[in-house]
C-alpha atoms as a PDB file:
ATOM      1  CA  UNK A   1       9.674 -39.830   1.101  1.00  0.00           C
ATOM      2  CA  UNK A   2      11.095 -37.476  -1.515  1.00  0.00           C
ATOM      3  CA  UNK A   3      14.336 -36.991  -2.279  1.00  0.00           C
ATOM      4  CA  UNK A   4      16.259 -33.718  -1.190  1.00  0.00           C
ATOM      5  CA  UNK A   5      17.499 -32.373  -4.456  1.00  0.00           C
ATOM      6  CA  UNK A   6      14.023 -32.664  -6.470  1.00  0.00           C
ATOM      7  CA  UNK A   7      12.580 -29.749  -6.828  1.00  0.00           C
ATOM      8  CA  UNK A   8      13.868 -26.187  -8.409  1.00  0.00           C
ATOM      9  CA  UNK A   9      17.590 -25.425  -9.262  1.00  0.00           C
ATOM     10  CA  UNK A  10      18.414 -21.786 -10.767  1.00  0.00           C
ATOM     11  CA  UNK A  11      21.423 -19.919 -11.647  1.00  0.00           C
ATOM     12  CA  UNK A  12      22.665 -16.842  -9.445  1.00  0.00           C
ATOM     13  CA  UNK A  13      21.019 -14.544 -12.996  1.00  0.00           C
ATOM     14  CA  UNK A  14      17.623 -16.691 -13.571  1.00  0.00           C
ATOM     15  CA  UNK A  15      18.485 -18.004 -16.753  1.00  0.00           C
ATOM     16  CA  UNK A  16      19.314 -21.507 -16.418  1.00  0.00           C
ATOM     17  CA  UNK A  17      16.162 -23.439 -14.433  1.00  0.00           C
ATOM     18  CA  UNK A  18      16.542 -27.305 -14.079  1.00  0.00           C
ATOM     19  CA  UNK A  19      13.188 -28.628 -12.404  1.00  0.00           C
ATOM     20  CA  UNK A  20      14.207 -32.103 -11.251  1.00  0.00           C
ATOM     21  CA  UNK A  21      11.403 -34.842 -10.841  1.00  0.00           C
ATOM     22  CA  UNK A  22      10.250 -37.348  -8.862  1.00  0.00           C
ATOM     23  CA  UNK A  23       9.920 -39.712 -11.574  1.00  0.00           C
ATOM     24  CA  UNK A  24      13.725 -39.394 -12.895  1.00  0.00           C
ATOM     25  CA  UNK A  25      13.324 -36.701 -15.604  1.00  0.00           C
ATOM     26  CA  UNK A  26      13.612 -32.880 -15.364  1.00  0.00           C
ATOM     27  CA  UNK A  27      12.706 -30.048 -17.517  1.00  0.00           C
ATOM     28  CA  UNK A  28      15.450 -27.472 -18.264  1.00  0.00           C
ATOM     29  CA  UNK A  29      14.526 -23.959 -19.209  1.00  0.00           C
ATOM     30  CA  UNK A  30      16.614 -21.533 -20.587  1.00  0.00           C
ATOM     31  CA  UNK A  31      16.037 -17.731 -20.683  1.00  0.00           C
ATOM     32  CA  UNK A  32      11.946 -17.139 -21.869  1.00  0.00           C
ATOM     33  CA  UNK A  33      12.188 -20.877 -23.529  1.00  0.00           C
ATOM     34  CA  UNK A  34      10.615 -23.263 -21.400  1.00  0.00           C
ATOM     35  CA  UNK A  35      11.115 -26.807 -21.430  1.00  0.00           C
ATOM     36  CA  UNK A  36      14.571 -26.210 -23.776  1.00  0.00           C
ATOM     37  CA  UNK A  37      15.832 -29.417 -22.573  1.00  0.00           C
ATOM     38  CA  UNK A  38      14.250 -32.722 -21.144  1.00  0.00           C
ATOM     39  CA  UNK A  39      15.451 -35.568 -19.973  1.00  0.00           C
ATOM     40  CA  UNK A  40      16.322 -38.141 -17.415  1.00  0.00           C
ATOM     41  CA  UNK A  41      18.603 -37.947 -14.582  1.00  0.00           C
ATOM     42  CA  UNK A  42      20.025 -40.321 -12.041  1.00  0.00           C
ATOM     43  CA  UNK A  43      21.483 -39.179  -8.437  1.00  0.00           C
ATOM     44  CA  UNK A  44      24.157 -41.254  -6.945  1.00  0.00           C
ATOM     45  CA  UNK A  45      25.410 -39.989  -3.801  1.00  0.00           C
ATOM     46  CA  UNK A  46      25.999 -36.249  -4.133  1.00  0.00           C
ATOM     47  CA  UNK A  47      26.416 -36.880  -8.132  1.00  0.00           C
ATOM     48  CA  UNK A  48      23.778 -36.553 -10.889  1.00  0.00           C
ATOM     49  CA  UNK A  49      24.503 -37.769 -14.309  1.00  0.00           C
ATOM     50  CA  UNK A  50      21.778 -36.383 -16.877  1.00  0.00           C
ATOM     51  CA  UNK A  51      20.816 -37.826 -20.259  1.00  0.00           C
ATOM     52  CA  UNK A  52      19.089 -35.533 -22.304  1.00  0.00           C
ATOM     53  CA  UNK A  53      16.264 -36.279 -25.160  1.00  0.00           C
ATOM     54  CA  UNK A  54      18.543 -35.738 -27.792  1.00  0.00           C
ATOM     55  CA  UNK A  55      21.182 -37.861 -26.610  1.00  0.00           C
ATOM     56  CA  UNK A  56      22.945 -35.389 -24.960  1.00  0.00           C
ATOM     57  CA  UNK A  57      24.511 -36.443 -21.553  1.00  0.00           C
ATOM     58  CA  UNK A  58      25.745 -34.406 -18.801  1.00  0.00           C
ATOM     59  CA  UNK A  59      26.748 -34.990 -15.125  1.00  0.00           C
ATOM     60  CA  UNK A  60      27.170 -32.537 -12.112  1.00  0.00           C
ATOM     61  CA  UNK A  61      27.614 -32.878  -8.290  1.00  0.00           C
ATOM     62  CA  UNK A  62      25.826 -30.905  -5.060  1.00  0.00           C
ATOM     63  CA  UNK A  63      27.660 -29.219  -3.134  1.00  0.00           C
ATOM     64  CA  UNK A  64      27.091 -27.722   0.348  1.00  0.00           C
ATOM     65  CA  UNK A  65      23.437 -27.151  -1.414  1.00  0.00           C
ATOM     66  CA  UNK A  66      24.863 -25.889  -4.495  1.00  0.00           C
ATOM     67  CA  UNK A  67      24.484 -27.817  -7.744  1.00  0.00           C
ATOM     68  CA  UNK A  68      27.446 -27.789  -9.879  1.00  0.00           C
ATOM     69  CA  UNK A  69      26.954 -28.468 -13.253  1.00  0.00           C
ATOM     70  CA  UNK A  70      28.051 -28.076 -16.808  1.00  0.00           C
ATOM     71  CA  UNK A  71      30.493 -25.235 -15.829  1.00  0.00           C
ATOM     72  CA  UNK A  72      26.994 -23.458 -13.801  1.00  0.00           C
ATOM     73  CA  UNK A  73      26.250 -22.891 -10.611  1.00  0.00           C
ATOM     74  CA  UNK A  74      22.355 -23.521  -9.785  1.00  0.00           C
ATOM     75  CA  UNK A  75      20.948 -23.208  -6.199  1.00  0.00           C
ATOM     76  CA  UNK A  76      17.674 -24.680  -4.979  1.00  0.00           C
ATOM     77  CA  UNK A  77      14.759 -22.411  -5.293  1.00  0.00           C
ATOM     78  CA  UNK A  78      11.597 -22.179  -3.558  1.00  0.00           C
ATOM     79  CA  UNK A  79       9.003 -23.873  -6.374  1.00  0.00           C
ATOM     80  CA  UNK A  80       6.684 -20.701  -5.643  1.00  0.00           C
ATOM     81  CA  UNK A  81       9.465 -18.063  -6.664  1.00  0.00           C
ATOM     82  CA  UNK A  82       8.742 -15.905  -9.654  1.00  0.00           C
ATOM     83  CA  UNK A  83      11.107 -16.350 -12.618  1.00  0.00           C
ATOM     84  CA  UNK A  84      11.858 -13.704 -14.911  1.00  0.00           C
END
């Protein structure tokens, strides 16, 4: 069984896409750069803490459905959606 909050997360505008795996690590894309950030994330509860490539780290917490993150709101997506 997968868990709830992998899939597609999106800003309100499009710009900010966080595509969360099943294997721990998502793919951030930013604007018409794809794949600007990577890394690996862990969800605890209702809280994910995210540890970039770089060695950048991050954390954020769902929401009533809503991923807050970073000072961002993203909301789930259908994967099928067209972006941009």
């Amino acid at each position: 069984m997968s868990h709830p909050y992998i899939g597609m997360w999106m800003t309100a505008d499009g710009f900010i896409r966080h595509r969360l795996l099943a294997e721990g690590r998502y793919d951030e894309a930013r604007g018409k750069t794809e794949s600007a950030y990577r890394g690996r994330y862990a969800v605890r509860g209702d809280h994910i803490d995210y540890w970039d490539d770089t060695g950048f780290t991050a954390d954020g917490d769902f929401i009533d459905g809503v991923l807050y993150h970073a000072g961002m709101v993203l909301y789930r997506i259908d994967e099928e959606r067209e972006v941009g």
